[in-house]
PDB file of N, CA and C in Angstrom:
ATOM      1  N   UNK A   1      47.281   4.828  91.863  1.00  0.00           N
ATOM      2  CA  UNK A   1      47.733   5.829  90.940  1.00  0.00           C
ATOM      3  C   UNK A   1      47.910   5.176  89.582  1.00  0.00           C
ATOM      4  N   UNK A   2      47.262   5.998  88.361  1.00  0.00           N
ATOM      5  CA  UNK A   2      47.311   4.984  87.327  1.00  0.00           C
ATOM      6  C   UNK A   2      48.723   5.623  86.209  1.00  0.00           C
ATOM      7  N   UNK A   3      49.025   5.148  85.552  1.00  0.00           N
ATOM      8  CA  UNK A   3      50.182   5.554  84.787  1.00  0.00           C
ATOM      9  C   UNK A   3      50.378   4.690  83.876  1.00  0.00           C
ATOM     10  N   UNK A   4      51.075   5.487  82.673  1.00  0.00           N
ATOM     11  CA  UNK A   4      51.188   4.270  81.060  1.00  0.00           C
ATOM     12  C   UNK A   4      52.685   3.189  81.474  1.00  0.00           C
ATOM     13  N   UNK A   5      52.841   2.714  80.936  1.00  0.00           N
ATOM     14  CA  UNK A   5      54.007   1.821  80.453  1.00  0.00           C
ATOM     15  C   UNK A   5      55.387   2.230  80.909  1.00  0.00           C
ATOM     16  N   UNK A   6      55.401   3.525  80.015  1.00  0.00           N
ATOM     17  CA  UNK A   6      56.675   4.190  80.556  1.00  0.00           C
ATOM     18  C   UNK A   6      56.871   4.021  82.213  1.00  0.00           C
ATOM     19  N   UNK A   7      56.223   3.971  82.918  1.00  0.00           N
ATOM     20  CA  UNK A   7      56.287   4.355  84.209  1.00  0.00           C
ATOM     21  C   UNK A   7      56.930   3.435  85.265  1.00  0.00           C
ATOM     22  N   UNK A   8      56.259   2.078  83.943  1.00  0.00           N
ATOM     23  CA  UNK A   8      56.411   0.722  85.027  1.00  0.00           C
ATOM     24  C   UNK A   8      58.253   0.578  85.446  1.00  0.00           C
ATOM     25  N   UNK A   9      58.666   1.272  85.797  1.00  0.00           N
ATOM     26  CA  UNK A   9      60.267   1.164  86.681  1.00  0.00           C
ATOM     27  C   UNK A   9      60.376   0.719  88.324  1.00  0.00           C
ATOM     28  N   UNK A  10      61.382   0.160  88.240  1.00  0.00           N
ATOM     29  CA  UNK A  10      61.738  -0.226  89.810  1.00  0.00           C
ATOM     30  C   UNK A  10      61.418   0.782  90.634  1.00  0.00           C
ATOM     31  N   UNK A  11      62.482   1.860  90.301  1.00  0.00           N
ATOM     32  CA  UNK A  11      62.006   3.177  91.489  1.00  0.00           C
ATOM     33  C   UNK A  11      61.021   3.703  92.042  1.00  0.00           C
ATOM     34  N   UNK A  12      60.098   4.219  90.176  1.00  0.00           N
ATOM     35  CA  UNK A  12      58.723   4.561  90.220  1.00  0.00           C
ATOM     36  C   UNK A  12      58.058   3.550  91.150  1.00  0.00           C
ATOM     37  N   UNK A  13      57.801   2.422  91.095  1.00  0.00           N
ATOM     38  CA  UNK A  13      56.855   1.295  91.618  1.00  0.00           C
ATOM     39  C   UNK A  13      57.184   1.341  92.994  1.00  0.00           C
ATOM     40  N   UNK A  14      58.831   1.411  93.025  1.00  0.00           N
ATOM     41  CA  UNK A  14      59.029   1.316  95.000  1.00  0.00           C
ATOM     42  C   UNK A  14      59.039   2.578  95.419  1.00  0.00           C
ATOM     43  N   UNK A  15      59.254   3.999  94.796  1.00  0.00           N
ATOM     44  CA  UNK A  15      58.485   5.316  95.467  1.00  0.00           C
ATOM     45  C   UNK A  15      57.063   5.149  95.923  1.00  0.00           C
ATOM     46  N   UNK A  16      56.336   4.972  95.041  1.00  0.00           N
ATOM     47  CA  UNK A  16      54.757   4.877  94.605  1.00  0.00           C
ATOM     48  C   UNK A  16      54.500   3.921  96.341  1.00  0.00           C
ATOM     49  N   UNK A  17      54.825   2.914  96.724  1.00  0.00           N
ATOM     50  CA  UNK A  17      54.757   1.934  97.620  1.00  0.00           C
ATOM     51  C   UNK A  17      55.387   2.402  99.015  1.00  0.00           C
ATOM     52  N   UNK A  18      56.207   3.554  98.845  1.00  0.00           N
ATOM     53  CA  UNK A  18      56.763   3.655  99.754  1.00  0.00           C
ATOM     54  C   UNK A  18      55.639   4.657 100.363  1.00  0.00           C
ATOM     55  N   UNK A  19      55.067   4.960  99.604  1.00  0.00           N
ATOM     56  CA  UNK A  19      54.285   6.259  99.696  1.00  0.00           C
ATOM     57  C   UNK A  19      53.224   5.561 100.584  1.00  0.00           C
ATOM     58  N   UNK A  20      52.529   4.306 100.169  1.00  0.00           N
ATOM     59  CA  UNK A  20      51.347   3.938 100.525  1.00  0.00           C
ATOM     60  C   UNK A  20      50.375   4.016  99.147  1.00  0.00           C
ATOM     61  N   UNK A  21      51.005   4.209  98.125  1.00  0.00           N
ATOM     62  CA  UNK A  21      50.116   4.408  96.997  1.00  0.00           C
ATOM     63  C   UNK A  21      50.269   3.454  96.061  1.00  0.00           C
ATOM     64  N   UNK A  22      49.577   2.570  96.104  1.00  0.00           N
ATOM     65  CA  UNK A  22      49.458   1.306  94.908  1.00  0.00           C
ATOM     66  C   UNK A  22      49.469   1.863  93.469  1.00  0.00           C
ATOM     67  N   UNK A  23      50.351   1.527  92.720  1.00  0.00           N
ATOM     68  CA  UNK A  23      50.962   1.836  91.165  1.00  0.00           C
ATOM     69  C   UNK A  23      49.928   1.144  90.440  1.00  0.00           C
ATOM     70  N   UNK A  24      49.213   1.488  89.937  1.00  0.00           N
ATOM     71  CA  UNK A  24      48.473   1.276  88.594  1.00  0.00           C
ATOM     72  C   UNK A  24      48.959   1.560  87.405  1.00  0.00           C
ATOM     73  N   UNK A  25      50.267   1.008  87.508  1.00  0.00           N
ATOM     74  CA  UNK A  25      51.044   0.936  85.774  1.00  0.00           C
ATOM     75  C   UNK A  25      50.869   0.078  84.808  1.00  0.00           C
ATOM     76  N   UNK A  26      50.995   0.491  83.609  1.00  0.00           N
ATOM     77  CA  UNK A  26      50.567  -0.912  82.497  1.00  0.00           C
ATOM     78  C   UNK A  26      51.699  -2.310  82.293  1.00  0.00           C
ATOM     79  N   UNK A  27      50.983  -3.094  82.558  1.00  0.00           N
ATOM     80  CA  UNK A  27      52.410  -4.326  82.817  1.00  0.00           C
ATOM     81  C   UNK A  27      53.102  -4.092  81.539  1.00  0.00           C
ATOM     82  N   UNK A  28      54.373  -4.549  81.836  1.00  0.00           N
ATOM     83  CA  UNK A  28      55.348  -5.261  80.495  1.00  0.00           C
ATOM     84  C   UNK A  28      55.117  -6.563  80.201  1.00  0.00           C
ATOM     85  N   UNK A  29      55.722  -6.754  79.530  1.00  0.00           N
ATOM     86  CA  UNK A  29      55.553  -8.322  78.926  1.00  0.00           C
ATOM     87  C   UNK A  29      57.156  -9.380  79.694  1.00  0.00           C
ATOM     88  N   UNK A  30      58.283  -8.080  79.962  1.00  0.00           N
ATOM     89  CA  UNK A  30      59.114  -8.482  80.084  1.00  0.00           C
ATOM     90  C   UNK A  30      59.845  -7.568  80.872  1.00  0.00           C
ATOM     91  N   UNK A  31      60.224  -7.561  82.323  1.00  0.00           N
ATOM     92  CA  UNK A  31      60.896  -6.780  83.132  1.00  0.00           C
ATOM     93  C   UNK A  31      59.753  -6.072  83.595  1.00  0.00           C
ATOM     94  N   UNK A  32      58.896  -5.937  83.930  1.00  0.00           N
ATOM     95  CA  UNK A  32      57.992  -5.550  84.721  1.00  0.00           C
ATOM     96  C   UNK A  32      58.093  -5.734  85.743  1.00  0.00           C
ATOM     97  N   UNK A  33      58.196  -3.953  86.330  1.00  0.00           N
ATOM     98  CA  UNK A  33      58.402  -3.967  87.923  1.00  0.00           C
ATOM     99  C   UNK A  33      57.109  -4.048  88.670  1.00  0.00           C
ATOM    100  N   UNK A  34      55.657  -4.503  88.030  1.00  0.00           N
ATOM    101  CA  UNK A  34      54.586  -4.510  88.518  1.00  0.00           C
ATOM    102  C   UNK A  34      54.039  -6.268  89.351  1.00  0.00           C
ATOM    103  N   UNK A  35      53.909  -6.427  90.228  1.00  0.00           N
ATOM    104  CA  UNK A  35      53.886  -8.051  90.394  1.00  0.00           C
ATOM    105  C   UNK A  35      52.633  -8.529  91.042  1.00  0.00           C
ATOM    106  N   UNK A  36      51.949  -9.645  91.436  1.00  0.00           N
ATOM    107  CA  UNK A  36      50.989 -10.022  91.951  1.00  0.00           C
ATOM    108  C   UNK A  36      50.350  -9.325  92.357  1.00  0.00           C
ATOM    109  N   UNK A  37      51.292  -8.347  93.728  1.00  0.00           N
ATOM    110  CA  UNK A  37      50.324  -7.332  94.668  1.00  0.00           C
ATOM    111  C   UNK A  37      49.680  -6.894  94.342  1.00  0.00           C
ATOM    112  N   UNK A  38      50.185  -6.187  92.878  1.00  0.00           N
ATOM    113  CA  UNK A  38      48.820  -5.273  91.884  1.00  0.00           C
ATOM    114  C   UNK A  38      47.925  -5.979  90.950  1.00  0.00           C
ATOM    115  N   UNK A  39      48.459  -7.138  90.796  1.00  0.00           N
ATOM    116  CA  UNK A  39      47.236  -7.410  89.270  1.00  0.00           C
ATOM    117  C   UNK A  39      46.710  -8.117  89.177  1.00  0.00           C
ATOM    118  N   UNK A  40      46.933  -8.980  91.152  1.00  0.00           N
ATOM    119  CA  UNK A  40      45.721  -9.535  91.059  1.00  0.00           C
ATOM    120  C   UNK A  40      44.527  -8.755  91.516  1.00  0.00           C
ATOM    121  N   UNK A  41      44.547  -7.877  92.094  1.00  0.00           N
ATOM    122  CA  UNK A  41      43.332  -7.158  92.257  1.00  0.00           C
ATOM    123  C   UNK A  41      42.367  -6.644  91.711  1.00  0.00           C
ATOM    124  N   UNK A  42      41.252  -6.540  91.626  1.00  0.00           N
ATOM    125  CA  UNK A  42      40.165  -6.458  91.047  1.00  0.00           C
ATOM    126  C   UNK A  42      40.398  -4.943  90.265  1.00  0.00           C
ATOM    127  N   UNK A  43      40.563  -4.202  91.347  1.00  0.00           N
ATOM    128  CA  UNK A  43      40.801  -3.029  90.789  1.00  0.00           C
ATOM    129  C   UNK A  43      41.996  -2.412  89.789  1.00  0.00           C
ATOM    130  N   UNK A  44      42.506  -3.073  89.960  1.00  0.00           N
ATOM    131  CA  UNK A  44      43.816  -3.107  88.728  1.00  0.00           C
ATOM    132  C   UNK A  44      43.192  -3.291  87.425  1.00  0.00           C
ATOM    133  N   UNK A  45      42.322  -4.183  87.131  1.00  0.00           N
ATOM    134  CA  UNK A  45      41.510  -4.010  85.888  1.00  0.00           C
ATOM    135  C   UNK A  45      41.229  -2.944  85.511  1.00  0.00           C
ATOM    136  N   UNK A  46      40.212  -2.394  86.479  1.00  0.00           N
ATOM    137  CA  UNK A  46      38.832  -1.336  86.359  1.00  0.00           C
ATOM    138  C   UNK A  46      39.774  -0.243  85.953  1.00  0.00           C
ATOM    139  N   UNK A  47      41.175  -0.579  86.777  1.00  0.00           N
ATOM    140  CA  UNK A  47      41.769   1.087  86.524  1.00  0.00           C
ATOM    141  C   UNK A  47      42.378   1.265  84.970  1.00  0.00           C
ATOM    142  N   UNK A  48      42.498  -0.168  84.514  1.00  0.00           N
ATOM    143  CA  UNK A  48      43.200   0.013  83.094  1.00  0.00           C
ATOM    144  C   UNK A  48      42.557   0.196  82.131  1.00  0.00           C
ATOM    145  N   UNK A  49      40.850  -0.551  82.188  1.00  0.00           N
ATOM    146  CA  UNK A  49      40.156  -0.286  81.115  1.00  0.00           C
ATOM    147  C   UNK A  49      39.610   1.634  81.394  1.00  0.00           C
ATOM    148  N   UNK A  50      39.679   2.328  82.750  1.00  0.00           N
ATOM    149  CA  UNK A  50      39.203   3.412  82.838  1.00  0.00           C
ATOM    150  C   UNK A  50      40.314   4.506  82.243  1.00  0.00           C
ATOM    151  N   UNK A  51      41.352   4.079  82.493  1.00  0.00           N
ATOM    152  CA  UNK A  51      42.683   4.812  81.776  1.00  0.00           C
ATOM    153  C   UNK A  51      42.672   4.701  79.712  1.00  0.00           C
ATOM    154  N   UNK A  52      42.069   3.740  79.914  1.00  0.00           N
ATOM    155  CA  UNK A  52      41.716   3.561  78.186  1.00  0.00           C
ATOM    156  C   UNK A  52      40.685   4.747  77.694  1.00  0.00           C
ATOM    157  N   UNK A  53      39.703   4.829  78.205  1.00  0.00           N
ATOM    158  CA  UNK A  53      39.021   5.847  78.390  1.00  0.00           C
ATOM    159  C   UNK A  53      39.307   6.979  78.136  1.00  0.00           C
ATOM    160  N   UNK A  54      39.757   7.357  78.855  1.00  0.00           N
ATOM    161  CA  UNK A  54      40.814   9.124  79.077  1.00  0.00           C
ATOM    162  C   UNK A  54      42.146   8.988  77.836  1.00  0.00           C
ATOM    163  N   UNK A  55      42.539   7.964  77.639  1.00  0.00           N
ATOM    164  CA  UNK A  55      43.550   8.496  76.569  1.00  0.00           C
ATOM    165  C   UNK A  55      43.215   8.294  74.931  1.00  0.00           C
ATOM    166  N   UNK A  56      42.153   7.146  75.176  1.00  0.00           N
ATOM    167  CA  UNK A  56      40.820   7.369  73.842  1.00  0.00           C
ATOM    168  C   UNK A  56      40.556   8.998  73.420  1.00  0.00           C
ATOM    169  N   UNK A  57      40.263  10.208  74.948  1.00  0.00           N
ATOM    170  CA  UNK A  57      39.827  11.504  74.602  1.00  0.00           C
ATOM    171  C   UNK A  57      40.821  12.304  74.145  1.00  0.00           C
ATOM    172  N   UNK A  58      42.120  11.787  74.673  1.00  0.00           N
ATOM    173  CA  UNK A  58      43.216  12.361  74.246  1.00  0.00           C
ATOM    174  C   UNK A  58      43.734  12.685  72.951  1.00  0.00           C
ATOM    175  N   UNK A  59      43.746  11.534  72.446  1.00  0.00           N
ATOM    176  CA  UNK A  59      43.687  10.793  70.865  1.00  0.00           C
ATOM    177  C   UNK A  59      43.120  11.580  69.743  1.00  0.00           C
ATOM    178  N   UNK A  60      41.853  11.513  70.305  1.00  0.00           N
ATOM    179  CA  UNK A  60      40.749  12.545  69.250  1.00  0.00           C
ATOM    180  C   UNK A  60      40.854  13.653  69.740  1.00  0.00           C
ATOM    181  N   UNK A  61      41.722  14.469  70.625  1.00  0.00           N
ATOM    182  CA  UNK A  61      41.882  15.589  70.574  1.00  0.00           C
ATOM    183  C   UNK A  61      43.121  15.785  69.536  1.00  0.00           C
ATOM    184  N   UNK A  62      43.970  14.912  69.858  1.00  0.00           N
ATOM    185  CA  UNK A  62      45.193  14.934  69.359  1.00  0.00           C
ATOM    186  C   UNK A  62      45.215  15.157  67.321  1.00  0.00           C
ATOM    187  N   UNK A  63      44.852  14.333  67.256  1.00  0.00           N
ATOM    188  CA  UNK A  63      43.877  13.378  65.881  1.00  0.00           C
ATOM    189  C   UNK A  63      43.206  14.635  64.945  1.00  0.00           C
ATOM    190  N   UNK A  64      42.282  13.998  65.510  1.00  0.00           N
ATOM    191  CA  UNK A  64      40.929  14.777  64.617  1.00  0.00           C
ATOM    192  C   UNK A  64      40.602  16.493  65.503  1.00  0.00           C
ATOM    193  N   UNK A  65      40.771  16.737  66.447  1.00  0.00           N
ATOM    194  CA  UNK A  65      40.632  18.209  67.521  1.00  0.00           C
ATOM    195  C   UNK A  65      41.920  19.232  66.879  1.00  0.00           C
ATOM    196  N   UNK A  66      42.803  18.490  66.402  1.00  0.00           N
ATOM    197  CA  UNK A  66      43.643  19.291  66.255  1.00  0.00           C
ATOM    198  C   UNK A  66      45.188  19.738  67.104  1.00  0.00           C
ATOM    199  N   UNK A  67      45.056  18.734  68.471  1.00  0.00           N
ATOM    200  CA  UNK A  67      45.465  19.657  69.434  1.00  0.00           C
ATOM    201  C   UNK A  67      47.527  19.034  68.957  1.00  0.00           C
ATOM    202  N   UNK A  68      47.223  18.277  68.079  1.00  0.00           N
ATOM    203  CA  UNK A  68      48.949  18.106  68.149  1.00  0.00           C
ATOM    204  C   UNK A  68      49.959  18.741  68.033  1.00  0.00           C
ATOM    205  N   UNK A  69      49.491  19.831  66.878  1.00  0.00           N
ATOM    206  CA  UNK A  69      50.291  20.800  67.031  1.00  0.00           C
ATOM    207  C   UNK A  69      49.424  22.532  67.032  1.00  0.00           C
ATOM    208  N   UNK A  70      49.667  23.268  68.213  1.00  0.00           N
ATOM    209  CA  UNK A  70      48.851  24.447  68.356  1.00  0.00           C
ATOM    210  C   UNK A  70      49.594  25.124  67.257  1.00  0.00           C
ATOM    211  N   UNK A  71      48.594  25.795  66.639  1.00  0.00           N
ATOM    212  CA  UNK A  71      48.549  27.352  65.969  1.00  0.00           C
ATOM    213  C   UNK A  71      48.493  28.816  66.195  1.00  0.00           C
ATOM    214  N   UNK A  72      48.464  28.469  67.702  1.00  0.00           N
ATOM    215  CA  UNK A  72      48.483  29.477  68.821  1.00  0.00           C
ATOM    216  C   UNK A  72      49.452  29.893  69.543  1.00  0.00           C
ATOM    217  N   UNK A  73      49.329  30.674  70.088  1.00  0.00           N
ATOM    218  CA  UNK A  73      50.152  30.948  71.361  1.00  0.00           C
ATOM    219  C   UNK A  73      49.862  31.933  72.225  1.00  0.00           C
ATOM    220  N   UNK A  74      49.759  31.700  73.541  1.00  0.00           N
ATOM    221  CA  UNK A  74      49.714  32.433  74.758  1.00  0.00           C
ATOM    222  C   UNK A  74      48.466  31.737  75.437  1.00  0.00           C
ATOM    223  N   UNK A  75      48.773  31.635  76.650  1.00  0.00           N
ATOM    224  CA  UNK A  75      47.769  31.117  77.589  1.00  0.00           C
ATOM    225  C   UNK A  75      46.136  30.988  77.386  1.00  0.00           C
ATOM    226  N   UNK A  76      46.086  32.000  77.368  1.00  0.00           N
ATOM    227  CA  UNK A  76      44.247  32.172  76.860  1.00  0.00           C
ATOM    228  C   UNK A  76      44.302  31.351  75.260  1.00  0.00           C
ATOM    229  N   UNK A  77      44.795  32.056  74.996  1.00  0.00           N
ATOM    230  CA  UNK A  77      44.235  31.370  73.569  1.00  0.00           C
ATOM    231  C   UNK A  77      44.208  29.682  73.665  1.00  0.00           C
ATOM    232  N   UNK A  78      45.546  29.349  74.124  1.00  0.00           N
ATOM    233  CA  UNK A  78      45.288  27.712  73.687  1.00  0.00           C
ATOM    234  C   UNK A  78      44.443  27.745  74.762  1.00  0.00           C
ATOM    235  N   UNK A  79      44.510  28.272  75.510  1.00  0.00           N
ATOM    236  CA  UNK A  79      43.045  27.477  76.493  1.00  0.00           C
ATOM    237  C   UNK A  79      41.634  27.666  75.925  1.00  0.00           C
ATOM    238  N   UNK A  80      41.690  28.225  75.349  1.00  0.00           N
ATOM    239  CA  UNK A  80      40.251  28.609  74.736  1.00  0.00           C
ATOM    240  C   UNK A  80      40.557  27.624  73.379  1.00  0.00           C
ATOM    241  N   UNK A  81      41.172  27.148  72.739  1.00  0.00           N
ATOM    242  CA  UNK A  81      41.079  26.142  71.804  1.00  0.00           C
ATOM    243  C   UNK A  81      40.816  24.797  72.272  1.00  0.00           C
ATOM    244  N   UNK A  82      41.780  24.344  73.566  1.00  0.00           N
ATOM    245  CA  UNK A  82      41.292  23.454  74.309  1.00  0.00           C
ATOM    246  C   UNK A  82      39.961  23.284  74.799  1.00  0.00           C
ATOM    247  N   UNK A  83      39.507  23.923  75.197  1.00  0.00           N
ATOM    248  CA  UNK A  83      38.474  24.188  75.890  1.00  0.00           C
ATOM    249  C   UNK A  83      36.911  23.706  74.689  1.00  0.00           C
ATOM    250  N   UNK A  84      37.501  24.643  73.600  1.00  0.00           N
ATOM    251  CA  UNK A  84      36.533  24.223  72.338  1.00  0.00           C
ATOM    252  C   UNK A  84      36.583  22.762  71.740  1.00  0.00           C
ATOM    253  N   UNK A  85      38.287  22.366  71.670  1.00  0.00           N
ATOM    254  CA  UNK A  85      37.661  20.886  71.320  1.00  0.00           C
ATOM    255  C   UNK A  85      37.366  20.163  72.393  1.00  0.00           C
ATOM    256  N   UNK A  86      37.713  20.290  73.730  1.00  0.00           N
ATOM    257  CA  UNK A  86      37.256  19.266  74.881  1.00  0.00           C
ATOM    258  C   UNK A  86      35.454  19.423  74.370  1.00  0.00           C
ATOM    259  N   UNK A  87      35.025  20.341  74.115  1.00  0.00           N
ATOM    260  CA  UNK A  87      33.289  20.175  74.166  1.00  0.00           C
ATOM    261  C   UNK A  87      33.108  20.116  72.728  1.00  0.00           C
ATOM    262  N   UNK A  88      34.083  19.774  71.674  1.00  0.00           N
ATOM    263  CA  UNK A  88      33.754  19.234  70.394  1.00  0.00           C
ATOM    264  C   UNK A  88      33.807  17.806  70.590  1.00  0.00           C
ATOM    265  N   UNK A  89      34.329  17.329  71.723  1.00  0.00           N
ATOM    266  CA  UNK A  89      34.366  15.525  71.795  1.00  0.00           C
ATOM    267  C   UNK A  89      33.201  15.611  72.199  1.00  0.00           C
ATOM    268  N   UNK A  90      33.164  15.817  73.687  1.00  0.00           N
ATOM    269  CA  UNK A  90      31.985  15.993  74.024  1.00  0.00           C
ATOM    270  C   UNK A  90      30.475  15.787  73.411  1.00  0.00           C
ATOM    271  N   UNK A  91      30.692  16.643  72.271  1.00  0.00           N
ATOM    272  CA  UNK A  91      28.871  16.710  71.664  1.00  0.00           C
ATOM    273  C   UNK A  91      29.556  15.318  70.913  1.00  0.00           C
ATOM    274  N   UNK A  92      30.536  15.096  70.322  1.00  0.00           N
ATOM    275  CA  UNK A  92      30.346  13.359  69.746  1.00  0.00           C
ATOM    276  C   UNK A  92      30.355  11.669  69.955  1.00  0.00           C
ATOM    277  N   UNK A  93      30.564  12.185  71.709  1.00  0.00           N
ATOM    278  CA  UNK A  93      30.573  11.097  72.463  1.00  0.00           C
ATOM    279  C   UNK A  93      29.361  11.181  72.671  1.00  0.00           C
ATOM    280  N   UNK A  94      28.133  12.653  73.099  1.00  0.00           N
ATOM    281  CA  UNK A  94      27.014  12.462  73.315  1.00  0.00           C
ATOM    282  C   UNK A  94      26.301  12.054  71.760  1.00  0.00           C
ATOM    283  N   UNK A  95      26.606  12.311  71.112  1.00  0.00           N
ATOM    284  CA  UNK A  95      25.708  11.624  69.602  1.00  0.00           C
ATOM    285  C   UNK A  95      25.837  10.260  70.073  1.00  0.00           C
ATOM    286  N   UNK A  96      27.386   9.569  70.010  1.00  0.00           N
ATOM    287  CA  UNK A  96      27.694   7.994  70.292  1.00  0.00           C
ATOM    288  C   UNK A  96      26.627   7.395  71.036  1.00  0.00           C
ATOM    289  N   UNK A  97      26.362   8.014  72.251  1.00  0.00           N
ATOM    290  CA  UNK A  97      25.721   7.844  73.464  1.00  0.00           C
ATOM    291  C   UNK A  97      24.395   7.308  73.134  1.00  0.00           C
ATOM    292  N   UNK A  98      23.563   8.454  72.357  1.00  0.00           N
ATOM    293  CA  UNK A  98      22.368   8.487  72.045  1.00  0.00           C
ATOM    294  C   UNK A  98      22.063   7.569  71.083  1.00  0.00           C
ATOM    295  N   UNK A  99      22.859   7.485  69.881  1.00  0.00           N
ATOM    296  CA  UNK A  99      22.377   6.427  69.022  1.00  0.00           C
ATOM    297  C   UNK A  99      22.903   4.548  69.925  1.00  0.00           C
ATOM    298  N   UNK A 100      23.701   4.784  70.733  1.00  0.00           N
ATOM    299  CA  UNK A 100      23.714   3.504  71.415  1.00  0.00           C
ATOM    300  C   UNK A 100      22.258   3.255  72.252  1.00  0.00           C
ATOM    301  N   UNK A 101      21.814   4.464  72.743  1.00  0.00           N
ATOM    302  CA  UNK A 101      20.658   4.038  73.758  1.00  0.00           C
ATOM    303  C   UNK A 101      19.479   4.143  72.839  1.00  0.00           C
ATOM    304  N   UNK A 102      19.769   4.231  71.234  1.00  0.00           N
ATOM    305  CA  UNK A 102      18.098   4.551  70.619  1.00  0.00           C
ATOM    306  C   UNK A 102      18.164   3.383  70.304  1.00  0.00           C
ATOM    307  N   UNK A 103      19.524   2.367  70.195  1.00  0.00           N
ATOM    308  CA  UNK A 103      19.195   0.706  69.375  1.00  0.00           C
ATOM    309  C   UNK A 103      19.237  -0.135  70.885  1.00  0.00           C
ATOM    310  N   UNK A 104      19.222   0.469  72.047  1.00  0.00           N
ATOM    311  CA  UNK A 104      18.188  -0.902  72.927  1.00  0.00           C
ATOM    312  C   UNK A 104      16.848  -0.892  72.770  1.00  0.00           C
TER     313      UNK A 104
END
């Protein structure tokens, strides 16, 4: 289960474990309830650079999409604003995409 910073707590980490569900939280530098079990594993990486990912889309929704503060209100609508900038990233991750694969 992956989760930001905030998360990394004693409880959170020994719920998460009690569960059977390995915590993919972002270490601290200092008091980090995250320890060996998790980071040495391979996958503890993969999950942090993939969580970078998803809150990269967040960002530029947030940012440049607009979504920080709605101008809207009621269900449909922000969903239909959402909805428009999720596929306004979209077409600019696919531009990104394309001019990365036209310079191999």
């Amino acid at each position: 289960m992956g989760a930001d910073r905030g998360y990394n707590t004693r409880s959170f980490v020994n719920a998460t474990r009690a569960l059977n569900i390995t915590p993919h939280v972002a270490e601290k530098k200092r008091y980090s309830a995250i320890d060996g079990r998790t980071t040495t594993w391979d996958g503890y990486a993969v999950s942090l650079r993939r969580r970078k990912i998803v809150e990269e889309a967040f960002g530029w929704m947030k940012t440049v999409g607009g979504l920080r503060k709605l101008r809207h209100r009621g269900k449909a609508k922000v969903r239909a604003v959402f909805t428009f900038t999720c596929a306004c990233f979209n077409l600019v991750r696919l531009r990104t995409l394309e001019i990365e694969h036209a310079l191999r």
